[in-house]
C-alpha atoms as a PDB file:
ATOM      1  CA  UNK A   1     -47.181  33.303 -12.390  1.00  0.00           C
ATOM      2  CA  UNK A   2     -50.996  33.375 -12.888  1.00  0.00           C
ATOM      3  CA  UNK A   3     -50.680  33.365 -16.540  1.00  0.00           C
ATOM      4  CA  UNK A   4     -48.417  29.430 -16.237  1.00  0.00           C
ATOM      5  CA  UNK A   5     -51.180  28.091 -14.407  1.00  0.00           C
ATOM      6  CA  UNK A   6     -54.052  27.544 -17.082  1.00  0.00           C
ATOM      7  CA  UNK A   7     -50.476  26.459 -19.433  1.00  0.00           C
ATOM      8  CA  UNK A   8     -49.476  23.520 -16.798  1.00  0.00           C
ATOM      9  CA  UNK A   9     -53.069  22.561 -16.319  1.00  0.00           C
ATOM     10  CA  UNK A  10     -53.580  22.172 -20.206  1.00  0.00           C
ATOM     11  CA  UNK A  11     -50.313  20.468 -19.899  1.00  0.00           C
ATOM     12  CA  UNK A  12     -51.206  17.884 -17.766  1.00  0.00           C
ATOM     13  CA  UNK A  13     -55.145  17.175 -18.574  1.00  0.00           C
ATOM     14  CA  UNK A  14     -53.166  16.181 -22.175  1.00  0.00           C
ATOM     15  CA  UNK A  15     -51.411  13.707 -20.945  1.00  0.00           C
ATOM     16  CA  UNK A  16     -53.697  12.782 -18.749  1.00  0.00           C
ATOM     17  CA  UNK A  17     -55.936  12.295 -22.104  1.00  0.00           C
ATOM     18  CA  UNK A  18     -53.555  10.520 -23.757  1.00  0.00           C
ATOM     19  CA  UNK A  19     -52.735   7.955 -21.159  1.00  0.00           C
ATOM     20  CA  UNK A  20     -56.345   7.182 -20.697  1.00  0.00           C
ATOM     21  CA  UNK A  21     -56.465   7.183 -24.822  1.00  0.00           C
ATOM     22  CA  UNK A  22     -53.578   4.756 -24.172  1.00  0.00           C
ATOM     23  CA  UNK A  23     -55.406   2.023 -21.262  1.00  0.00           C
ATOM     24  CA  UNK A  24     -58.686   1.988 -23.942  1.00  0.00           C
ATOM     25  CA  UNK A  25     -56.273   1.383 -27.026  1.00  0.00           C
ATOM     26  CA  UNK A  26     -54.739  -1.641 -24.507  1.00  0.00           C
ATOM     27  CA  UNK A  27     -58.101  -2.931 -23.207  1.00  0.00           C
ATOM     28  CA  UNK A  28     -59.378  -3.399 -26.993  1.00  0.00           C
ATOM     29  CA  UNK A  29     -56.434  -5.115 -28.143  1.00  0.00           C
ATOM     30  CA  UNK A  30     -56.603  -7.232 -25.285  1.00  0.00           C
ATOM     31  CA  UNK A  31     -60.747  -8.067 -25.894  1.00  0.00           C
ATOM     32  CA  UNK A  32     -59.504  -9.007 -29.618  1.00  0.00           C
ATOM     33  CA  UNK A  33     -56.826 -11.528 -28.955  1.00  0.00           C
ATOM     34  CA  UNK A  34     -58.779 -12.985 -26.433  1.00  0.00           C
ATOM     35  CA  UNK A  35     -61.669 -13.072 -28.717  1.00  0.00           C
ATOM     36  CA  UNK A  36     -59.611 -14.149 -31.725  1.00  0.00           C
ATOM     37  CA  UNK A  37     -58.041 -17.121 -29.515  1.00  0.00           C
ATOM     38  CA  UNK A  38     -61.632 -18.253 -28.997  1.00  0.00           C
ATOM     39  CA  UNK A  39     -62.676 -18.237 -31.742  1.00  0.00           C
ATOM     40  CA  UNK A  40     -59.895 -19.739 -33.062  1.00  0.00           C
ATOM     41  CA  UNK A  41     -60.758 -22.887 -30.718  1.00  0.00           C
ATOM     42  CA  UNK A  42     -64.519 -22.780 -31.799  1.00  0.00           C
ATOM     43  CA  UNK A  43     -62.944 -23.128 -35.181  1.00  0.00           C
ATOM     44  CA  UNK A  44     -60.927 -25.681 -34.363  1.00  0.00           C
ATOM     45  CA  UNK A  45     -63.543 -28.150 -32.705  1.00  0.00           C
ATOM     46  CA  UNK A  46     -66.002 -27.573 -35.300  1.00  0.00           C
ATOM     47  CA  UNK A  47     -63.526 -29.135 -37.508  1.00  0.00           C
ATOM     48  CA  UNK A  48     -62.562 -31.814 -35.187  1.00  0.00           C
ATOM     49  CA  UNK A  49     -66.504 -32.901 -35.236  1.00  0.00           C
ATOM     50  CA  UNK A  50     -66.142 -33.326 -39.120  1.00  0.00           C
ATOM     51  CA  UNK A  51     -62.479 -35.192 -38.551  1.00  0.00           C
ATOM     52  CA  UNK A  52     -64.290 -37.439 -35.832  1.00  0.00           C
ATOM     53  CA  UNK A  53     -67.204 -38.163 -38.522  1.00  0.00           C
ATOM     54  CA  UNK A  54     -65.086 -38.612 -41.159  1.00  0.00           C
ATOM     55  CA  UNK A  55     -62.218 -41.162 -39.621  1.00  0.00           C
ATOM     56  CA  UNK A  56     -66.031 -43.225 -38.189  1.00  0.00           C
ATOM     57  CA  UNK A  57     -67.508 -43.521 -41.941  1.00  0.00           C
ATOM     58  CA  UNK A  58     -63.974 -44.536 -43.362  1.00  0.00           C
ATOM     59  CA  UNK A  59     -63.641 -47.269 -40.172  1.00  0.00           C
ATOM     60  CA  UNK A  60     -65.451 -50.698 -40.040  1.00  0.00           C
ATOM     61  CA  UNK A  61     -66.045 -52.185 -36.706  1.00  0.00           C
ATOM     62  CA  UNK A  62     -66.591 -56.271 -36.225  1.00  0.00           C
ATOM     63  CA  UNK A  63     -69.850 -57.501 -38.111  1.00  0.00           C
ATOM     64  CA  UNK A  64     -70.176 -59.173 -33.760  1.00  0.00           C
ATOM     65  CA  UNK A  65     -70.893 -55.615 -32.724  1.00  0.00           C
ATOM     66  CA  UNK A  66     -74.212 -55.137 -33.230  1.00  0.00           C
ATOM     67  CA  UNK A  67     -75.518 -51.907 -31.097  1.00  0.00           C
ATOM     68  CA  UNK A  68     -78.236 -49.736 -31.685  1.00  0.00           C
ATOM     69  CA  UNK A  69     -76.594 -46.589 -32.043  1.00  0.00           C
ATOM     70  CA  UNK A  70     -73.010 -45.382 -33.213  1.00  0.00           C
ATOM     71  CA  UNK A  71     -71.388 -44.389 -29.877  1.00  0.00           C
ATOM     72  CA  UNK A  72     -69.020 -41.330 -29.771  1.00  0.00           C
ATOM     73  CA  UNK A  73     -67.390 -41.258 -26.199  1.00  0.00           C
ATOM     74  CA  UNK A  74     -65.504 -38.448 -25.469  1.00  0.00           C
ATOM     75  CA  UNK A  75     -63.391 -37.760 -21.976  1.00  0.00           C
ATOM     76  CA  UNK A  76     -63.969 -34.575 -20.166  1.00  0.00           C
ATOM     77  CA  UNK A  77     -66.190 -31.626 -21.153  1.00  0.00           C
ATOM     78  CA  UNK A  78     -64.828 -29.621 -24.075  1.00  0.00           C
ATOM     79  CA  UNK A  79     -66.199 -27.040 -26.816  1.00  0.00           C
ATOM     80  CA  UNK A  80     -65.794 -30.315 -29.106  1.00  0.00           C
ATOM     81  CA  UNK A  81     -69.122 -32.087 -27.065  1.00  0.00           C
ATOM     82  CA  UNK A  82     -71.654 -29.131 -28.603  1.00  0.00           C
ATOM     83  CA  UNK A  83     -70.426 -29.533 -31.976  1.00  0.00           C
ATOM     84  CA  UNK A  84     -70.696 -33.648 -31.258  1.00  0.00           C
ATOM     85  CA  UNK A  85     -74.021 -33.526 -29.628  1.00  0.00           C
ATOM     86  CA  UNK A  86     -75.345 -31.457 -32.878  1.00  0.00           C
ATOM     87  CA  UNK A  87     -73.415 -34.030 -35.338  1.00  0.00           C
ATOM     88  CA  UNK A  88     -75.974 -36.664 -33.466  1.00  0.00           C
ATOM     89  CA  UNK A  89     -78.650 -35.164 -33.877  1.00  0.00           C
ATOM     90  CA  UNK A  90     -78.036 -34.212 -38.362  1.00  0.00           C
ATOM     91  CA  UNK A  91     -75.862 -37.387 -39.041  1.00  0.00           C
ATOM     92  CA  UNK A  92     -75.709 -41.131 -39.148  1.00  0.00           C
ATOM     93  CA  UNK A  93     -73.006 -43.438 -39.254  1.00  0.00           C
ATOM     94  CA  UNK A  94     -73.516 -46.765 -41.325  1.00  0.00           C
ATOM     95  CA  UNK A  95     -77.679 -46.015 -40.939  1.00  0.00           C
ATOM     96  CA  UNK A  96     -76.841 -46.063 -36.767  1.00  0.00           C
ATOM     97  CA  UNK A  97     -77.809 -43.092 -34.688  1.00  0.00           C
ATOM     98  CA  UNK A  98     -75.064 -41.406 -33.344  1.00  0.00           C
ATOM     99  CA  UNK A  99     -75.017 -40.852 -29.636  1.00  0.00           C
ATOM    100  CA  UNK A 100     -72.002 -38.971 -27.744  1.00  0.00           C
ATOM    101  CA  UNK A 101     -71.287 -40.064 -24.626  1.00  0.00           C
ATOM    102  CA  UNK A 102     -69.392 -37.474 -22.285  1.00  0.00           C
ATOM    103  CA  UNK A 103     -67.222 -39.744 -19.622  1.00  0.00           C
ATOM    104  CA  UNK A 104     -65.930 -37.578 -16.445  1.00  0.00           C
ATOM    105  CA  UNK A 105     -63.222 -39.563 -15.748  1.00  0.00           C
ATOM    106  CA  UNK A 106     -61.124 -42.605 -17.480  1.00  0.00           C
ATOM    107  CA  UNK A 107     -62.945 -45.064 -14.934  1.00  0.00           C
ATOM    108  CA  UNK A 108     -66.860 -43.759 -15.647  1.00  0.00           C
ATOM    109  CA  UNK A 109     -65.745 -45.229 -19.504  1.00  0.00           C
ATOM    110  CA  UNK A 110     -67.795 -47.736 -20.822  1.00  0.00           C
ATOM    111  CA  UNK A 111     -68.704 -49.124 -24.341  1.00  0.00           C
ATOM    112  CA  UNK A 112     -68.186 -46.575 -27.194  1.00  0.00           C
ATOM    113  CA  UNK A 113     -67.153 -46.928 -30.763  1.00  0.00           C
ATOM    114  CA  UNK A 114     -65.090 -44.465 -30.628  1.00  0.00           C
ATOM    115  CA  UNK A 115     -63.502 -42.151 -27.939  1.00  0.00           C
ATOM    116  CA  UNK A 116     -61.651 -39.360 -28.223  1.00  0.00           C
ATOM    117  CA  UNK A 117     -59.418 -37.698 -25.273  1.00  0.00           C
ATOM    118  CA  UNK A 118     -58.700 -33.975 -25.418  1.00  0.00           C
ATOM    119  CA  UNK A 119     -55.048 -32.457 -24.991  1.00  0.00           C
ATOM    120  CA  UNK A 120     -55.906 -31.161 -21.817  1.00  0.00           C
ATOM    121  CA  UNK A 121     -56.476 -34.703 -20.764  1.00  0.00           C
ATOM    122  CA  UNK A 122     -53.789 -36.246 -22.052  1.00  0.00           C
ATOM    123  CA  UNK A 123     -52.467 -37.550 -18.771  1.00  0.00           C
ATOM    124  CA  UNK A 124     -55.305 -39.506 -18.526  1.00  0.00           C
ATOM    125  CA  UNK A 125     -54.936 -41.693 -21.736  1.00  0.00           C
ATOM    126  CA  UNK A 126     -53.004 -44.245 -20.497  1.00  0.00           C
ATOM    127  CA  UNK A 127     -55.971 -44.986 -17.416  1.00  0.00           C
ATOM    128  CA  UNK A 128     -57.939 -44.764 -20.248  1.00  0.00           C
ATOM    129  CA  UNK A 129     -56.619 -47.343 -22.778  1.00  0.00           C
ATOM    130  CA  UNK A 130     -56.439 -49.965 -20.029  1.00  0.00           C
ATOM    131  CA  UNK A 131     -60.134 -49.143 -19.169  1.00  0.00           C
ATOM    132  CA  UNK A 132     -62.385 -49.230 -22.748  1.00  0.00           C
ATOM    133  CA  UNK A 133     -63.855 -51.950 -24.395  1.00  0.00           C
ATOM    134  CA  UNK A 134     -61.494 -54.192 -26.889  1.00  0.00           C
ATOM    135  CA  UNK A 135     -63.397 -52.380 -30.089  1.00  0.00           C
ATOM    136  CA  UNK A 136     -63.041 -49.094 -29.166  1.00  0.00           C
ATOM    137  CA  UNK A 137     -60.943 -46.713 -31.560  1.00  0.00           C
ATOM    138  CA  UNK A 138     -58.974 -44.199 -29.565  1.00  0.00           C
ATOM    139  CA  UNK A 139     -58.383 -40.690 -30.891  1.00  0.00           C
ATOM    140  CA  UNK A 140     -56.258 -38.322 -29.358  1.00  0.00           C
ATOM    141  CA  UNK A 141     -55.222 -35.143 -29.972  1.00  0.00           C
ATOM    142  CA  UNK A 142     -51.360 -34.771 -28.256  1.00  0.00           C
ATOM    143  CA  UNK A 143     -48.179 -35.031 -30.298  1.00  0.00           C
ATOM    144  CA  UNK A 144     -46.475 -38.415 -29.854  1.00  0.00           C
ATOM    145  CA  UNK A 145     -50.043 -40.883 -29.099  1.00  0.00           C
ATOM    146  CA  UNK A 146     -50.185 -42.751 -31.836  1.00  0.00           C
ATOM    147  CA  UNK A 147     -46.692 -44.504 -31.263  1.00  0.00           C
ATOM    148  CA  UNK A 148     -47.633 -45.171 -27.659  1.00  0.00           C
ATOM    149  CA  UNK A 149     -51.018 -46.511 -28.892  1.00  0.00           C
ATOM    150  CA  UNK A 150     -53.654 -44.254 -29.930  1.00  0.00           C
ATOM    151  CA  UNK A 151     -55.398 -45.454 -33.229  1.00  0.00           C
ATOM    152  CA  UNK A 152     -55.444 -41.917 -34.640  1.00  0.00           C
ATOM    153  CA  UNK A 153     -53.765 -39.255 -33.399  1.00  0.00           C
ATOM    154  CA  UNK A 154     -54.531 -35.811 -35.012  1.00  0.00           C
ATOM    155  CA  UNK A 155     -52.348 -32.940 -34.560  1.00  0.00           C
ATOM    156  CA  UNK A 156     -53.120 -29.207 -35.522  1.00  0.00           C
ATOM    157  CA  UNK A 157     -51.279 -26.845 -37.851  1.00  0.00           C
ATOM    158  CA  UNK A 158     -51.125 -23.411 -37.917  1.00  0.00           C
ATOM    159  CA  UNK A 159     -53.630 -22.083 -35.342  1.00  0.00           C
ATOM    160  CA  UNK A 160     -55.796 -24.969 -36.365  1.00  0.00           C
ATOM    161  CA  UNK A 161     -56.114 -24.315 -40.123  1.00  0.00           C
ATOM    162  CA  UNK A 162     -55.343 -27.584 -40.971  1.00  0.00           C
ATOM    163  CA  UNK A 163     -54.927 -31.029 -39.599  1.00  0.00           C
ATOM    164  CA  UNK A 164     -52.107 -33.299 -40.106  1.00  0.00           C
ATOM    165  CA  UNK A 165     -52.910 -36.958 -38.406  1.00  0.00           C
ATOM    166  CA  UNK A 166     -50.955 -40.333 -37.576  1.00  0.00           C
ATOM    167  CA  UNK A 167     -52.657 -44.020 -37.923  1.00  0.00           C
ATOM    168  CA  UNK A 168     -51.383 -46.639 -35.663  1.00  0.00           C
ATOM    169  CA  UNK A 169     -52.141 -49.961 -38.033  1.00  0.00           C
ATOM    170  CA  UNK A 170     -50.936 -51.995 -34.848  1.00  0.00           C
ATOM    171  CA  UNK A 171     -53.904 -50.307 -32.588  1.00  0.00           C
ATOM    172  CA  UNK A 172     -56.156 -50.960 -35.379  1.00  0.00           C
ATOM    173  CA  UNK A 173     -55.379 -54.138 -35.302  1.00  0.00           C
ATOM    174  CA  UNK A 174     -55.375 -55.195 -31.629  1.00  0.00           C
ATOM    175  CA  UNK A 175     -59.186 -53.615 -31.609  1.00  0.00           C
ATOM    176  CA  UNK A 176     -60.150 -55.545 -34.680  1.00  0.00           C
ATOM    177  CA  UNK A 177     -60.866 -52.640 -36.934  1.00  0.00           C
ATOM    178  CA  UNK A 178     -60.393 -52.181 -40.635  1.00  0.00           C
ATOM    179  CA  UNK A 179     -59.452 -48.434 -42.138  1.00  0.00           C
ATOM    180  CA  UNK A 180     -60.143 -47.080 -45.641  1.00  0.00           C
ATOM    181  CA  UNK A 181     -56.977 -47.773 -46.938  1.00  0.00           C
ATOM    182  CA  UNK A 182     -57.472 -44.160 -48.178  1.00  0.00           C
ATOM    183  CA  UNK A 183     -57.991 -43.011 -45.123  1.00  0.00           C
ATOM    184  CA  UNK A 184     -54.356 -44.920 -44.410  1.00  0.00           C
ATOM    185  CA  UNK A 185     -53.010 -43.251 -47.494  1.00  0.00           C
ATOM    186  CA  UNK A 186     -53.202 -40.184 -46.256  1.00  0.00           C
ATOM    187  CA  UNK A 187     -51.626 -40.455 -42.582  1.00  0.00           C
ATOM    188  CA  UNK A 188     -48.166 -39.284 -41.644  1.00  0.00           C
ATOM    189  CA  UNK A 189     -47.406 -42.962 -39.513  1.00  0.00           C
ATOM    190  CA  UNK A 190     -48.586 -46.357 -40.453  1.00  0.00           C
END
């Protein structure tokens, strides 16, 4: 009986072994999808800061709107306002400064070129459109926007390797903007 003893103990302190093996092999696959997934999103709204710059330079607002600086607004805090603020301070738009403006809410909104509204806030989009100024270009970033009114409405493809967007002609229209027609070319709705 002495002799199973030392056997049973070697017995358990195995499995023992393995199931802590087993909670570490967990824990790191959990730190690297979580850490993938962000990632991923940093990925995704350092190319939204390029899309943002790129749809601005292929835009052309009324000659009447003369303003100092290019005005980025964007609603809510989001990864995408680092990337923006560090677009301002390497980039100009038609020989304006760019300055992003970070609104809280749809009614702290004021004048901006340009505002874009985050998923995560897309409830807020209609407050919003009834709030900003007549030559403001809204971008938006939830399936379905840019037939309810958003001027361009970009939508993410495969864990945000590439972008697929819609232009709303009719919203361009109703601010008083003209678009690259290359820019139009290569949109999914017109």
């Amino acid at each position: 009986m002495y002799r199973e003893l030392p056997t049973i103990y070697m017995v358990l302190s195995k499995k023992i072994a393995i199931f802590i093996s087993m909670r570490k092999i967990v824990f790191v696959l959990i730190f690297m999808i979580a850490w993938a997934s962000n990632a991923s999103a940093q990925e995704h709204y350092h190319k939204l800061d390029y899309y943002l710059y790129l749809f601005a330079k292929n835009i052309q607002w009324p000659d009447s709107l003369e303003t100092d600086n290019f005005v980025i607004g964007v609603l809510g805090e989001t990864d995408a306002n680092s990337h923006l603020f560090d677009l301002a301070e390497h980039q100009e738009i038609r020989g304006l400064k760019i300055k992003v403006k970070e609104f809280q809410s749809p009614s702290d909104i004021d004048f901006c070129h340009l505002l874009f509204i985050p998923d995560a806030l897309s409830d807020k989009i209609p407050q919003a459109m009834k709030l900003m100024s007549l030559n403001t270009l809204l971008i938006t970033e939830t399936p379905g926007q840019a037939v309810l009114g958003s001027g361009i409405n970009i939508e993410w493809m495969k864990h945000y390797e590439k972008i697929h967007y819609e232009i709303n002609k009719a919203a361009f229209r109703k601010a008083g903007l003209k678009i690259n027609p290359e820019l139009l070319a290569s949109s999914a709705y017109k």
